[in-house]
N, C-alpha and C. Protein backbone atom coordinates (compact mmCIF):
# COMPACT_ATOMS: atom_id res chain seq x y z
N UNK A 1 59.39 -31.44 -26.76
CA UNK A 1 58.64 -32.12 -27.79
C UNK A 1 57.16 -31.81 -27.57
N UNK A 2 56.59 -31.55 -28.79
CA UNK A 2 55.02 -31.18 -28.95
C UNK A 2 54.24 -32.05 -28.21
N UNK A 3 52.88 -32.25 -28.26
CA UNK A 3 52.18 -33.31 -27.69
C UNK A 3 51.90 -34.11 -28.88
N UNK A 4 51.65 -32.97 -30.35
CA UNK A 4 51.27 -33.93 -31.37
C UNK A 4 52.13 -34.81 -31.99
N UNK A 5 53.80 -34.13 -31.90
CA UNK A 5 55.51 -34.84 -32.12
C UNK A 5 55.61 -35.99 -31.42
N UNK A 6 55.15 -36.05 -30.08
CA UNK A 6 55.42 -37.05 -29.24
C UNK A 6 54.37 -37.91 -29.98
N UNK A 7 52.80 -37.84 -29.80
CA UNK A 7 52.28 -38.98 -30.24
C UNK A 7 52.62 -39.62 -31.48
N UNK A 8 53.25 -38.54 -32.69
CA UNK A 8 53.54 -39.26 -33.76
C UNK A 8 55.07 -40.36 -33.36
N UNK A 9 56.03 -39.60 -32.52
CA UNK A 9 56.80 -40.66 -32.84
C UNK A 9 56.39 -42.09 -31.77
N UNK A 10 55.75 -41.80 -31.02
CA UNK A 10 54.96 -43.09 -30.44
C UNK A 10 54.42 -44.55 -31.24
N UNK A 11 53.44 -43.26 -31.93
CA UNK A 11 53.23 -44.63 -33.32
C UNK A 11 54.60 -45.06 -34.60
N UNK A 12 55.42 -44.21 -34.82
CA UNK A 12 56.58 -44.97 -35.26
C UNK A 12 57.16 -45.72 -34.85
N UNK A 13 57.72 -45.35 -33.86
CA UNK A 13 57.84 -46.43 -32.55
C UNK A 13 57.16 -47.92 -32.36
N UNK A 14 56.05 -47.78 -32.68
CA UNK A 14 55.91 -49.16 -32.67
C UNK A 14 55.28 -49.79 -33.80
N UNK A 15 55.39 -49.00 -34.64
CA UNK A 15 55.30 -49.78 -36.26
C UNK A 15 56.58 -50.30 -36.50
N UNK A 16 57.63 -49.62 -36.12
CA UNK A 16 59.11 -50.08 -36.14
C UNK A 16 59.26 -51.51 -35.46
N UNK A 17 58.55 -51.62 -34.27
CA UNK A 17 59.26 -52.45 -33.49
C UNK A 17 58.51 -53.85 -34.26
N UNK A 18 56.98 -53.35 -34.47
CA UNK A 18 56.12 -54.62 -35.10
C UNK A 18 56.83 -55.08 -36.33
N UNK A 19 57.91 -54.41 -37.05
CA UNK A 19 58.99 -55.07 -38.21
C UNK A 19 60.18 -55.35 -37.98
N UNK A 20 60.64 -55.00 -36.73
CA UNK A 20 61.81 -55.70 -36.16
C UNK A 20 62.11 -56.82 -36.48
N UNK A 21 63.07 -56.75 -36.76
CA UNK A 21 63.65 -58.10 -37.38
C UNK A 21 63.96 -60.01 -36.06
N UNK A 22 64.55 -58.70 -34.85
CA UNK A 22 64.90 -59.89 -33.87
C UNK A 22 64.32 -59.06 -32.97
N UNK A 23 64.31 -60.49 -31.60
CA UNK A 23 63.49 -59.97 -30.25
C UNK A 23 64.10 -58.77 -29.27
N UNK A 24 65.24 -58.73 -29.59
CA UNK A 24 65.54 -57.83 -28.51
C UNK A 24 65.13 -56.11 -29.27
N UNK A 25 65.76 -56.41 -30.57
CA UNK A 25 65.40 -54.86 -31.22
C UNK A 25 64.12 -54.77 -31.00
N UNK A 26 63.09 -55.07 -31.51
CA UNK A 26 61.66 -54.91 -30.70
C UNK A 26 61.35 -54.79 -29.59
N UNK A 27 62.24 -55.09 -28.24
CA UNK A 27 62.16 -54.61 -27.31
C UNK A 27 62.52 -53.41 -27.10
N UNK A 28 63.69 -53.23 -27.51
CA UNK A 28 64.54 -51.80 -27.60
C UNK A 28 63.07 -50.91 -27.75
N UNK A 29 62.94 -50.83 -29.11
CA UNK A 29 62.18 -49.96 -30.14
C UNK A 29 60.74 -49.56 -28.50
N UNK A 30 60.11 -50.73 -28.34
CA UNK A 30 58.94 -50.82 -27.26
C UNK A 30 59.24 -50.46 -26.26
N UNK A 31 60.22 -50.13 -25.68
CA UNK A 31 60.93 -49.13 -24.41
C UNK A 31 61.33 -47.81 -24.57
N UNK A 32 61.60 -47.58 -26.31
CA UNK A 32 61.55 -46.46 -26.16
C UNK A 32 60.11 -45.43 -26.38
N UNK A 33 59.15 -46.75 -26.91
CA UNK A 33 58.13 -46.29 -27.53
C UNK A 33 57.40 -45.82 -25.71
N UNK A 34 57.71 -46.23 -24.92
CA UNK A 34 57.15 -46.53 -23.97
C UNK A 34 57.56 -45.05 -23.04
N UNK A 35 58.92 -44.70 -23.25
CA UNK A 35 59.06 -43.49 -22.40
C UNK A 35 58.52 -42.57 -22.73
N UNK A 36 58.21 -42.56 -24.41
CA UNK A 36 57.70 -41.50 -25.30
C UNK A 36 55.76 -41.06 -24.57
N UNK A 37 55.35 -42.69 -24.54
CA UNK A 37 53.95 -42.53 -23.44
C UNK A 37 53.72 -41.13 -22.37
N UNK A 38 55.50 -42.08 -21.85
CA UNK A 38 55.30 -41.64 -20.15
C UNK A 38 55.15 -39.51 -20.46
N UNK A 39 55.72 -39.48 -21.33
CA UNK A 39 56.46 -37.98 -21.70
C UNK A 39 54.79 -36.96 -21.73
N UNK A 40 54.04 -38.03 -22.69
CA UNK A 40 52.82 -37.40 -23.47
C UNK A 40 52.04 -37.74 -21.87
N UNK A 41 51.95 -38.30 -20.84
CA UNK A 41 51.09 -38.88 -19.43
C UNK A 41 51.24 -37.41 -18.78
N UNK A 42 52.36 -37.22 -19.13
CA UNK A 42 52.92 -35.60 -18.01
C UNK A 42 52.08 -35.17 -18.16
N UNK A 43 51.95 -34.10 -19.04
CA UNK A 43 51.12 -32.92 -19.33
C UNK A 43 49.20 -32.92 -18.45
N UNK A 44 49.08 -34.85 -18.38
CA UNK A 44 47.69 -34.52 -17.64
C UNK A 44 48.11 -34.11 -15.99
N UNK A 45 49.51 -34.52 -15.28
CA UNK A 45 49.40 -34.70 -13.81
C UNK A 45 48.62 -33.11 -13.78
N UNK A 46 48.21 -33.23 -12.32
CA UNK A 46 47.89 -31.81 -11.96
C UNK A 46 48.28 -32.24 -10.59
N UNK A 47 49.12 -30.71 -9.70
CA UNK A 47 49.56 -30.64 -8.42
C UNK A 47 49.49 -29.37 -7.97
């Protein structure tokens, strides 16, 4: 996934979750919005 793919579905991700209907689906949605972060964080490590 792109860097610019990832950030877009990031923000879907949590426009979704902010219309979630119940608490747990908004959690769901915000965990996945959340790995999507971790994905786009990579690209800065340096080793």
């Amino acid at each position: 996934m792109k860097p610019n793919e990832a950030k877009q579905k990031y923000i879907e991700l949590l426009a979704e979750a902010e219309n979630a209907s119940g608490r747990k689906e908004a959690v769901k949605l915000i965990h996945k919005a959340d790995k999507v972060r971790m994905k786009l964080g990579e690209g800065d490590k340096v080793e």
